[in-house]
C-alpha atoms as a PDB file:
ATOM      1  CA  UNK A   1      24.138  -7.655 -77.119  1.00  0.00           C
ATOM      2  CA  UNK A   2      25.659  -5.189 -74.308  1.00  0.00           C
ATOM      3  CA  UNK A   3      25.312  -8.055 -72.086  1.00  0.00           C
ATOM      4  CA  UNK A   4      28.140  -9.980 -74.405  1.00  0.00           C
ATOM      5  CA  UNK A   5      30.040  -6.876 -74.586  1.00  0.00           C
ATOM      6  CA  UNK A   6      30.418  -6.241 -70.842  1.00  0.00           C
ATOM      7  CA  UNK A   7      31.149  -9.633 -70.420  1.00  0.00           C
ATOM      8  CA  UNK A   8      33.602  -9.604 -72.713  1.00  0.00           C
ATOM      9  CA  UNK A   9      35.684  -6.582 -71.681  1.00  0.00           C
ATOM     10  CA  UNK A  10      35.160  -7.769 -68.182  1.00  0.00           C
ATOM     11  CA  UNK A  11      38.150  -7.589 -66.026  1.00  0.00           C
ATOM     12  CA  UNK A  12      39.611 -11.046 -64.129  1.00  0.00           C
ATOM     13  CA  UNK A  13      39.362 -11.347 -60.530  1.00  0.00           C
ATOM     14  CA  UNK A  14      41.680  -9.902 -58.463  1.00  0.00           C
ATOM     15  CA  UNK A  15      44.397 -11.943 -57.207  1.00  0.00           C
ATOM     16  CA  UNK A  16      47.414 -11.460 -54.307  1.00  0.00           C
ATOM     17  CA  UNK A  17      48.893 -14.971 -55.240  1.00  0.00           C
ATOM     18  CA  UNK A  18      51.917 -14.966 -57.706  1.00  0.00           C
ATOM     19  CA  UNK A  19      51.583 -18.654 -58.758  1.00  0.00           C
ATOM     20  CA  UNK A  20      47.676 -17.263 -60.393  1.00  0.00           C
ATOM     21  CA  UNK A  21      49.125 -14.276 -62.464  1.00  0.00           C
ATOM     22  CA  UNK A  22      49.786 -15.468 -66.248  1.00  0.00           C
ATOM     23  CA  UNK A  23      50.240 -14.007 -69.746  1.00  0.00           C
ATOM     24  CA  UNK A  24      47.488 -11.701 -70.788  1.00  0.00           C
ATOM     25  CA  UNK A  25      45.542  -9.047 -69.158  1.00  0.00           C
ATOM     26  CA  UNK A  26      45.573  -9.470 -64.876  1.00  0.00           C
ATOM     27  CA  UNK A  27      44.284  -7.809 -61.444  1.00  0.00           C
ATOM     28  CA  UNK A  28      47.238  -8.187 -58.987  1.00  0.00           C
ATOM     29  CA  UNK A  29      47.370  -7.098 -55.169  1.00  0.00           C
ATOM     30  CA  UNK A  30      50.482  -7.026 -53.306  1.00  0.00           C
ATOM     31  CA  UNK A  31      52.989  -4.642 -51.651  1.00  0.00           C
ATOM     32  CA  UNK A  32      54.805  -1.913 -53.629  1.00  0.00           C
ATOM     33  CA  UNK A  33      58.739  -2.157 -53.542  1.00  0.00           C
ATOM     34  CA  UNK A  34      60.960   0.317 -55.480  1.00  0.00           C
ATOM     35  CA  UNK A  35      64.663   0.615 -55.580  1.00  0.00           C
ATOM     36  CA  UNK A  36      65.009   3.958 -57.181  1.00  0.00           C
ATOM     37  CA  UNK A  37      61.801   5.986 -55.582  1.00  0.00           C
ATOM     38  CA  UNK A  38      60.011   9.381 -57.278  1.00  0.00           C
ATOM     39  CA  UNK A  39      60.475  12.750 -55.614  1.00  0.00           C
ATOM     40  CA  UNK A  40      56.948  14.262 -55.218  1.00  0.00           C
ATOM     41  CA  UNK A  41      57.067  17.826 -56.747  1.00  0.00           C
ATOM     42  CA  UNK A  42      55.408  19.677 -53.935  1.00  0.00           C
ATOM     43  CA  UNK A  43      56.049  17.976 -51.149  1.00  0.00           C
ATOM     44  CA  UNK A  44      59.804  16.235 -52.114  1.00  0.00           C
ATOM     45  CA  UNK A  45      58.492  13.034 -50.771  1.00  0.00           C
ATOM     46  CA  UNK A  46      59.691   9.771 -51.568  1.00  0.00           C
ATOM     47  CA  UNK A  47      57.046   7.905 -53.876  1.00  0.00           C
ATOM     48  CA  UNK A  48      56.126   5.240 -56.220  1.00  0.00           C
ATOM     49  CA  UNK A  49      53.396   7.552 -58.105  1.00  0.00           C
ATOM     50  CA  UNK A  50      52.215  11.201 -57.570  1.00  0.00           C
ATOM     51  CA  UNK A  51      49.198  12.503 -59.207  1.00  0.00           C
ATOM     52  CA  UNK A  52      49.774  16.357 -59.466  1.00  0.00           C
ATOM     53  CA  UNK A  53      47.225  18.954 -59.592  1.00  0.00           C
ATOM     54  CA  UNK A  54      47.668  23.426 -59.857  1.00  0.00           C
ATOM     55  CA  UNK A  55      45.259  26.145 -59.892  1.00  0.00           C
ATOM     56  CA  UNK A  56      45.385  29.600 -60.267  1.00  0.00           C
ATOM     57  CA  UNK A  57      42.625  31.123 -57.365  1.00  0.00           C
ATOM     58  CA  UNK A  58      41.686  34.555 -58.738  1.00  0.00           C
ATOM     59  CA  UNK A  59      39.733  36.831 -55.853  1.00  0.00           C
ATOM     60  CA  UNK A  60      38.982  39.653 -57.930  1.00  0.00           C
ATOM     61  CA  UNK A  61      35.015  40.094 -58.657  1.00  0.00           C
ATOM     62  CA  UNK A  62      32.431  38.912 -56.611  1.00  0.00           C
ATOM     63  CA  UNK A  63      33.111  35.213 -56.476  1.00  0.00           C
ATOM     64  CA  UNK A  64      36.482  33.848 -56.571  1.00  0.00           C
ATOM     65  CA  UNK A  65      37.612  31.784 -59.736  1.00  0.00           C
ATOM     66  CA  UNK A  66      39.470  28.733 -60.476  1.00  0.00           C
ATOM     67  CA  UNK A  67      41.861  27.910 -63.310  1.00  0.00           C
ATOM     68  CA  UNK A  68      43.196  24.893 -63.545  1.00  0.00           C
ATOM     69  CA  UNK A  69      46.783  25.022 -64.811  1.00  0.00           C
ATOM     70  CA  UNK A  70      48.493  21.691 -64.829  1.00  0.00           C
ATOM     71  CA  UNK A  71      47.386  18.043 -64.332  1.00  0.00           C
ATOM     72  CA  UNK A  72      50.513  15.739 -64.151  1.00  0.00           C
ATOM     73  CA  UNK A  73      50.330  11.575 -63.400  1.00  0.00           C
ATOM     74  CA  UNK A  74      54.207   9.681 -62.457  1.00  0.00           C
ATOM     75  CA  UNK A  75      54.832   6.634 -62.307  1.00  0.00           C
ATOM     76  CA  UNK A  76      58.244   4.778 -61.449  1.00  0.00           C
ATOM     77  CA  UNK A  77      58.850   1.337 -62.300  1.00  0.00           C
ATOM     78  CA  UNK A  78      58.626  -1.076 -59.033  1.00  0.00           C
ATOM     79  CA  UNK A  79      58.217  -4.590 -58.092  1.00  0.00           C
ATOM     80  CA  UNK A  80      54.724  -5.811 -56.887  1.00  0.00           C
ATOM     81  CA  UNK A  81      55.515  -8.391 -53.296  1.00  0.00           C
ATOM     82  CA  UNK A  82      52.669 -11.143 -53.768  1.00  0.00           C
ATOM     83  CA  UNK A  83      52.158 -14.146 -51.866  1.00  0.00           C
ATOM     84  CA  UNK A  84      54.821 -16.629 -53.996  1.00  0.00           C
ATOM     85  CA  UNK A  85      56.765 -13.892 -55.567  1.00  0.00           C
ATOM     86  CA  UNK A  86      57.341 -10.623 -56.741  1.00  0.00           C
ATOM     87  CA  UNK A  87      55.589  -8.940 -60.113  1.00  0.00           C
ATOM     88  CA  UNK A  88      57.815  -6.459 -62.426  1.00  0.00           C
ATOM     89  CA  UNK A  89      55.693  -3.209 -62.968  1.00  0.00           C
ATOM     90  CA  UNK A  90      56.598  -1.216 -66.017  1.00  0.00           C
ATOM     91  CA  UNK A  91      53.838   1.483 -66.471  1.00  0.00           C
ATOM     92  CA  UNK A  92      52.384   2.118 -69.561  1.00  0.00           C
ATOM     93  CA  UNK A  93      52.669   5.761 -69.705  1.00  0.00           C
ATOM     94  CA  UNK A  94      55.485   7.117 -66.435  1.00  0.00           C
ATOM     95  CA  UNK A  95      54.724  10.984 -67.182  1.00  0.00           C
ATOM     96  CA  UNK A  96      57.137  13.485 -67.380  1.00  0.00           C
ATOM     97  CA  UNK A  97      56.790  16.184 -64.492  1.00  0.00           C
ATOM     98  CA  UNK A  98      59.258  17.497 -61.611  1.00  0.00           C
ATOM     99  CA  UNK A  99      60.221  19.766 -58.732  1.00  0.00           C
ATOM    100  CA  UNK A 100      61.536  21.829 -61.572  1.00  0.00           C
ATOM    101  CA  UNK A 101      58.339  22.053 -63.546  1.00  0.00           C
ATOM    102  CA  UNK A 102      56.448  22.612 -60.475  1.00  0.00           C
ATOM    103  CA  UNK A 103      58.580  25.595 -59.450  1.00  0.00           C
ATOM    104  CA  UNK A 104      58.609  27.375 -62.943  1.00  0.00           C
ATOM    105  CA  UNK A 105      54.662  27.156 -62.095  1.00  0.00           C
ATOM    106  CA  UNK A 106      55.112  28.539 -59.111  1.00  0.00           C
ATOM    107  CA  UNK A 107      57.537  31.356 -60.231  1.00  0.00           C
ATOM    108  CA  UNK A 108      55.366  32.338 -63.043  1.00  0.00           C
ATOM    109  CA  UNK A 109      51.930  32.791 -61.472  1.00  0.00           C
ATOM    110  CA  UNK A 110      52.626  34.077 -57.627  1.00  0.00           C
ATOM    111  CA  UNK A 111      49.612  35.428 -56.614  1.00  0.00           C
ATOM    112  CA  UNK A 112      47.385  32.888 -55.854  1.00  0.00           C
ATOM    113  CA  UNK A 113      49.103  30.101 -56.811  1.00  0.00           C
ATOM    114  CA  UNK A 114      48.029  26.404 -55.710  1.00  0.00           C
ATOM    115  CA  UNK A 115      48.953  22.606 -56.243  1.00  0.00           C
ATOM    116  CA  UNK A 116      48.145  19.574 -54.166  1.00  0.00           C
ATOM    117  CA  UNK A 117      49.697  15.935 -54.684  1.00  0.00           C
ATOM    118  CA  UNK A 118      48.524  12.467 -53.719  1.00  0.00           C
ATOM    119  CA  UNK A 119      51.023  10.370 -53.488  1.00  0.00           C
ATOM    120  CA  UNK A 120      51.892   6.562 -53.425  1.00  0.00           C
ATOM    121  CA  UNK A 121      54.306   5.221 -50.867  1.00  0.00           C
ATOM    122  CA  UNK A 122      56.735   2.575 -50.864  1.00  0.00           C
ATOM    123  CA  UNK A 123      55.090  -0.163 -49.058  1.00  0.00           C
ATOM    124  CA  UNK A 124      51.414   0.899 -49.655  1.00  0.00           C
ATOM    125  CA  UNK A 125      49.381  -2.630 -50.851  1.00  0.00           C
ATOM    126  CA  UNK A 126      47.921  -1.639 -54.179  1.00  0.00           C
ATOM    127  CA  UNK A 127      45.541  -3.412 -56.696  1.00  0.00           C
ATOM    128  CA  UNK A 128      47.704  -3.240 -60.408  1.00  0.00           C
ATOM    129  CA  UNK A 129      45.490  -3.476 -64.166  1.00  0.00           C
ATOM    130  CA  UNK A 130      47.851  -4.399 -66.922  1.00  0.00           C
ATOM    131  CA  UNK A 131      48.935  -7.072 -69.582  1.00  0.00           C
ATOM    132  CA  UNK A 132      51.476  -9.234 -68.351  1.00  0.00           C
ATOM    133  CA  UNK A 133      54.221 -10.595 -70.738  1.00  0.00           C
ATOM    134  CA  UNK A 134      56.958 -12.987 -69.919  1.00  0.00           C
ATOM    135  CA  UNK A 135      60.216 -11.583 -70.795  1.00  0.00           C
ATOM    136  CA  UNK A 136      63.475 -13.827 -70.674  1.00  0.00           C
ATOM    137  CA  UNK A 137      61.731 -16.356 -68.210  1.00  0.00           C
ATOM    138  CA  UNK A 138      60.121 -13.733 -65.602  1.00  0.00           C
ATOM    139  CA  UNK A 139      56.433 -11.798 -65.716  1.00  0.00           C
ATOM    140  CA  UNK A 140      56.571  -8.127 -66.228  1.00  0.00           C
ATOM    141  CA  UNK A 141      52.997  -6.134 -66.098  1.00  0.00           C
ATOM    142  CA  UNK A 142      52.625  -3.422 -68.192  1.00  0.00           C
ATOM    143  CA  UNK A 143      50.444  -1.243 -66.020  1.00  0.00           C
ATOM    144  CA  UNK A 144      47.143   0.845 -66.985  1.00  0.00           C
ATOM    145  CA  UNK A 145      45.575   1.700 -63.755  1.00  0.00           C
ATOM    146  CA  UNK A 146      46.964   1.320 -60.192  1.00  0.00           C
ATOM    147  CA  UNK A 147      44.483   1.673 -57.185  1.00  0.00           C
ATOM    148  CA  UNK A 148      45.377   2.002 -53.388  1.00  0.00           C
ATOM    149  CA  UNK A 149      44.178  -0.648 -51.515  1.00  0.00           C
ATOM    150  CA  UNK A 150      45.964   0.284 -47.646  1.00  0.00           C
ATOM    151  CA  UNK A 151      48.125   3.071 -47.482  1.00  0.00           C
ATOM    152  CA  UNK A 152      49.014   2.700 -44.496  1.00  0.00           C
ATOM    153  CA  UNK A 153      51.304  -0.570 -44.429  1.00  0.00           C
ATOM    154  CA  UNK A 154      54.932   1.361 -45.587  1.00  0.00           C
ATOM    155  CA  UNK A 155      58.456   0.373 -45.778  1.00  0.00           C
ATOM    156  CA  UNK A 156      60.680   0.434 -42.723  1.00  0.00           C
ATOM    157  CA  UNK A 157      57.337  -0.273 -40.691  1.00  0.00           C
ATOM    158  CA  UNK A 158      56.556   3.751 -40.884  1.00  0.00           C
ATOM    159  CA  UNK A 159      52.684   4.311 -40.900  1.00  0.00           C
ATOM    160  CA  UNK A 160      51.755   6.251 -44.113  1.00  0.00           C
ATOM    161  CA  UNK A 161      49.122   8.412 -42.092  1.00  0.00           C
ATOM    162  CA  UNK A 162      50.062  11.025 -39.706  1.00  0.00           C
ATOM    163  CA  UNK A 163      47.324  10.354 -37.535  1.00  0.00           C
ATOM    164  CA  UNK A 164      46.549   7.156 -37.324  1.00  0.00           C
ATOM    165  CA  UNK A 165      50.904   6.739 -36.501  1.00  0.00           C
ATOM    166  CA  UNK A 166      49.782   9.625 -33.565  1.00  0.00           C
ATOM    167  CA  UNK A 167      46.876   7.460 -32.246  1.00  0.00           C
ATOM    168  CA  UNK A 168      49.176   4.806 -32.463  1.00  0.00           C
ATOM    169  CA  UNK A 169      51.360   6.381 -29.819  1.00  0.00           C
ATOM    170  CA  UNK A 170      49.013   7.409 -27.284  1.00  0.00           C
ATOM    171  CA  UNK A 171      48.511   3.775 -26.944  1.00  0.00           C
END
C-alpha cells in the first residue's frame, strides 16, 4: 500500500523543454527573467526570491543563546526561459516582508541583533514545482517550491559568485 501511495504522489520528471510542460502538476528548468525585481531586505539586492532569517544572540550567562525572531520567504512573479519558450511563474504564496520590516527589527532589538538572506538572482537556472493552467491561450505555473539549480549564470553576463567572478579574472 505505501508503495501505491508514493507512486502516486510522485512528482514528473524534470523538464527544460517548453513544448513538454502541459496542464497539471510539472518540474520545469530554465532561466529566471523578471521585469520588476525584489529588493532584498538586508542586503538591497536585486532578486527574484529572498528567504529571510533574524536572531537575537544573547551573551549573558555562560553560553550564549539564540532567539529566533523572524523567518520571512518572497517571491516576485517572473518568467521561466526554457528551450522553446518562456513559462509565466505566479507563486503560490509571494510573502509579505521589506527593508522596512527588517529595519523596525533592527531598531527594536540593537544589541545583538542578526539576519542573513539567501537570495535568488535574475538569471540564476532554477528547477520550478507547481500546477500549470492555461490562461487566455498561454501556460502560467502556479509555483510551490523553487530550487537553485546554477547560480551562477546571471543577467547582463555578471557571475552571481564573488569568487568564482575573481578567479575568473586572474585568468
Amino acid at each position: 500500500m505505501w508503495k501505491s501511495i508514493k507512486d502516486f504522489i510522485k512528482d514528473p520528471e524534470p523538464t527544460a523543454s517548453f513544448d513538454e510542460v502541459s496542464p497539471g502538476l510539472n518540474l520545469a528548468e530554465g532561466i529566471v527573467h523578471v521585469d520588476e525585481p525584489l529588493r532584498s531586505p538586508v542586503r538591497g539586492q536585486n532578486c527574484v526570491a529572498y528567504f529571510y532569517r533574524s536572531f537575537l544572540v544573547m551573551t549573558e550567562g555562560r553560553a550564549p543563546a539564540i532567539h529566533k525572531l523572524k523567518e520571512a520567504e518572497v517571491y516576485a512573479p517572473f518568467e521561466l526561459q526554457m528551450d522553446g519558450g518562456t513559462l509565466e511563474v505566479i507563486p503560490a504564496k509571494p510573502g509579505r516582508f521589506d527593508r522596512s520590516d527588517h529595519t523596525d527589527l533592527q531598531r527594536r532589538y540593537t544589541k545583538g541583533f542578526q539576519a542573513t538572506e539567501e537570495i535568488i538572482m535574475p538569471g540564476a537556472r532554477v528547477r520550478v514545482r507547481g500546477k500549470v493552467k492555461r490562461l487566455e491561450g498561454r501556460l502560467v505555473c502556479k509555483m510551490t517550491q523553487i530550487d537553485v539549480i546554477d547560480k551562477q549564470v546571471a543577467s547582463a553576463g555578471v557571475v552571481g559568485n564573488r569568487k568564482k567572478r575573481r578567479q575568473k579574472k586572474k585568468k
